[in-house]
C-alpha atoms as a PDB file:
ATOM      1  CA  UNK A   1      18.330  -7.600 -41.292  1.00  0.00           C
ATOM      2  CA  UNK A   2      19.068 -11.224 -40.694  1.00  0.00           C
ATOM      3  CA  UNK A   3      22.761 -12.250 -40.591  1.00  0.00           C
ATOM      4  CA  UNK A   4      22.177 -15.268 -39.619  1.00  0.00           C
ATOM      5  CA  UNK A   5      23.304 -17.558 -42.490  1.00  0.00           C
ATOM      6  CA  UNK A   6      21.505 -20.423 -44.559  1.00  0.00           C
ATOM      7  CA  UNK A   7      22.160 -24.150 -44.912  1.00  0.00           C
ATOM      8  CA  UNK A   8      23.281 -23.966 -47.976  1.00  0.00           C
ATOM      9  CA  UNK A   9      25.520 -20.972 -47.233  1.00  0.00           C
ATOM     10  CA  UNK A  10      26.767 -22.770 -44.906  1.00  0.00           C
ATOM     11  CA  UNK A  11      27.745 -25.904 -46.896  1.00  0.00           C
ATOM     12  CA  UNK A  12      29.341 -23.650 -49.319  1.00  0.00           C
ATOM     13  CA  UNK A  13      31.598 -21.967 -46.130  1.00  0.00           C
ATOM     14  CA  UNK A  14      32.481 -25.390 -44.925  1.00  0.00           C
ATOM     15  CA  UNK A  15      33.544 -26.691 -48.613  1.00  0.00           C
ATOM     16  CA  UNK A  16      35.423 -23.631 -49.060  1.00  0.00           C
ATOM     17  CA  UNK A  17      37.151 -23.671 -45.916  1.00  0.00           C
ATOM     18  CA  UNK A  18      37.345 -27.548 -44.203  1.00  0.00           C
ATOM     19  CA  UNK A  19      39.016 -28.090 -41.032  1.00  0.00           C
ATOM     20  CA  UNK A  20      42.992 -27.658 -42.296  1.00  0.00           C
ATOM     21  CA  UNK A  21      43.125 -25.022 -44.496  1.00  0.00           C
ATOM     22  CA  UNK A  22      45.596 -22.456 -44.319  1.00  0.00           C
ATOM     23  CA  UNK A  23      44.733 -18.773 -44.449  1.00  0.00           C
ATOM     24  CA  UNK A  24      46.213 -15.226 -44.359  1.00  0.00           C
ATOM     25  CA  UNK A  25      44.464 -12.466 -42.370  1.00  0.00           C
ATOM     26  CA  UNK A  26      44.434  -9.337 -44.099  1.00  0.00           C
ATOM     27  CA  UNK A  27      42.561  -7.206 -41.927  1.00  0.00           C
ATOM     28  CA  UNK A  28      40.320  -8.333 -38.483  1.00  0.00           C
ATOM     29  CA  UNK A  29      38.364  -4.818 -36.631  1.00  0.00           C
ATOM     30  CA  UNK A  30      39.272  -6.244 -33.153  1.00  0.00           C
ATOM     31  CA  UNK A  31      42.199  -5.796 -30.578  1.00  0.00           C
ATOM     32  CA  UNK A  32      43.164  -9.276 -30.083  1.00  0.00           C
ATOM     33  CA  UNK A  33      43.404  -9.441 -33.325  1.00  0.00           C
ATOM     34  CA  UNK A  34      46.930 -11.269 -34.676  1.00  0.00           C
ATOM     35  CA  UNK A  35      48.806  -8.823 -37.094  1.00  0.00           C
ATOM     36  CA  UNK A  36      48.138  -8.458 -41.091  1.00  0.00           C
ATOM     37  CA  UNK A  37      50.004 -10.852 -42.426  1.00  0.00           C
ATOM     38  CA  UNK A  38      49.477 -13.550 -39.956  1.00  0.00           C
ATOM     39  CA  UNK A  39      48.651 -17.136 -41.219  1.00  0.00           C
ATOM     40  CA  UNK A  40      46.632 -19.749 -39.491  1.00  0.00           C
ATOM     41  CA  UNK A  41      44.467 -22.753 -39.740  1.00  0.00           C
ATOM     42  CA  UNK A  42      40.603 -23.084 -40.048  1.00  0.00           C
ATOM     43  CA  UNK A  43      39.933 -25.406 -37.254  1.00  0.00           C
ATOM     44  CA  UNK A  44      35.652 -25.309 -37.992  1.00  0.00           C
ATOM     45  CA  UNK A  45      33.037 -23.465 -39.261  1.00  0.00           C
ATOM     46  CA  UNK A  46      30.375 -22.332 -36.307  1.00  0.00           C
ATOM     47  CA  UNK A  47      26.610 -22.091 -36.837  1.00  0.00           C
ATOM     48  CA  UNK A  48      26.762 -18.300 -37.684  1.00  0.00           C
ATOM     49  CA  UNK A  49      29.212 -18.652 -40.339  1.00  0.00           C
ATOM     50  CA  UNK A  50      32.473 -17.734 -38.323  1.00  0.00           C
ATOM     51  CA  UNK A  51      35.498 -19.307 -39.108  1.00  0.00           C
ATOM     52  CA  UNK A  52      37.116 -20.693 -36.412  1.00  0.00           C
ATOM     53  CA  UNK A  53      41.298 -20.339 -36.769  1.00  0.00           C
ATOM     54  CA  UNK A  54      44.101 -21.269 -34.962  1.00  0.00           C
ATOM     55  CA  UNK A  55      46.965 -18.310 -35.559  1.00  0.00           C
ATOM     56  CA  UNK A  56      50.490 -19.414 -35.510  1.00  0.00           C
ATOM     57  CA  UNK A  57      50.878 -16.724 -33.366  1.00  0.00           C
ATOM     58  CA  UNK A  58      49.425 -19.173 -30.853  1.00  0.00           C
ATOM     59  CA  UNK A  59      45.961 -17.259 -30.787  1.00  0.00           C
ATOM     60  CA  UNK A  60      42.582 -18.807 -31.302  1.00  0.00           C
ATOM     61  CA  UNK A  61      40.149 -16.079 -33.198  1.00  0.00           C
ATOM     62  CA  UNK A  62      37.540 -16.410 -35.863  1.00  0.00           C
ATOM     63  CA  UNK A  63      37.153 -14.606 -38.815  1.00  0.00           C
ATOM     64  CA  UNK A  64      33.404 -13.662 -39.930  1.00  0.00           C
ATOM     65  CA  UNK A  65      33.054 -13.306 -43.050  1.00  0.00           C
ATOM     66  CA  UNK A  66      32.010 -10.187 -44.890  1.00  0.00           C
ATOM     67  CA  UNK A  67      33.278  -8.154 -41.957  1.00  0.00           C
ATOM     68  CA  UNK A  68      37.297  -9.413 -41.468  1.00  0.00           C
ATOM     69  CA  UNK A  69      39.734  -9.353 -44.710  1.00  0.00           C
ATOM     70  CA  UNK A  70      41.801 -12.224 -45.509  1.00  0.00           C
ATOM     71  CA  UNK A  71      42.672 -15.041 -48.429  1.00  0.00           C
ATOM     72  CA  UNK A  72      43.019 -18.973 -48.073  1.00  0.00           C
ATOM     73  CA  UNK A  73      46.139 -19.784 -49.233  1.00  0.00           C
ATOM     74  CA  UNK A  74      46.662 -22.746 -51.975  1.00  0.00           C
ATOM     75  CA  UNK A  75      47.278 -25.598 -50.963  1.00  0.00           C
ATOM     76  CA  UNK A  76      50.850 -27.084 -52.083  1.00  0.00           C
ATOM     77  CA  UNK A  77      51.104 -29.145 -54.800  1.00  0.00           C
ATOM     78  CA  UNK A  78      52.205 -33.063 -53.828  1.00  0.00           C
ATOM     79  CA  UNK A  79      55.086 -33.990 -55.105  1.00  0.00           C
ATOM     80  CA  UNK A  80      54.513 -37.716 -57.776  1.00  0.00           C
ATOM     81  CA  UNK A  81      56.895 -40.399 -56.845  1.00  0.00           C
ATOM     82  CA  UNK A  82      59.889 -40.791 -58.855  1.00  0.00           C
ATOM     83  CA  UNK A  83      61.494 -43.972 -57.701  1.00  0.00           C
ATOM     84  CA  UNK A  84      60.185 -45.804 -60.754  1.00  0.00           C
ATOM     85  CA  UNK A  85      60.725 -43.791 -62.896  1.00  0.00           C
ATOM     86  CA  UNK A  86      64.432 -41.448 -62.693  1.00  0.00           C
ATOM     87  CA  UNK A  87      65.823 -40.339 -65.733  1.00  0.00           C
ATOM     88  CA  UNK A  88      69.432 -40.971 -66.622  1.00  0.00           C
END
């Protein structure tokens, strides 16, 4: 079976997930794995599909996906500029 992944499924990892977005680790099958729970931030997405992350526990893992559980986490909204326009 070949897990290697295609261009385009590629492309679609590296839309999904560009350098900067925030995720939340569910569940990783490793020991240096950070705890459930933990958030970090995709630094890149390598040849094989694995997302690289940078945990704010201060660890550097990568998820693969379709083996390690976890969610990317919205983005928050940006807040419009009022100064124009405050209501009185």
């Amino acid at each position: 079976m070949n897990n290697i992944p295609s261009r385009e499924q590629l492309e679609r990892l590296r839309k999904r997930y560009p350098p900067g977005t925030r995720v939340r680790l569910q569940y990783m099958d490793d020991p240096q794995a950070p705890p459930p729970g933990t958030m970090g931030t995709v630094q890149y997405i390598d040849d094989l599909g694995q997302i690289g992350v940078n945990w704010d526990t201060g660890s550097s893992l990568s998820l693969i996906p379709g083996k390690d559980s976890f969610s990317k986490i919205p983005a928050p909204e940006k807040q419009k500029k009022r100064s124009d326009n405050w209501e009185r």
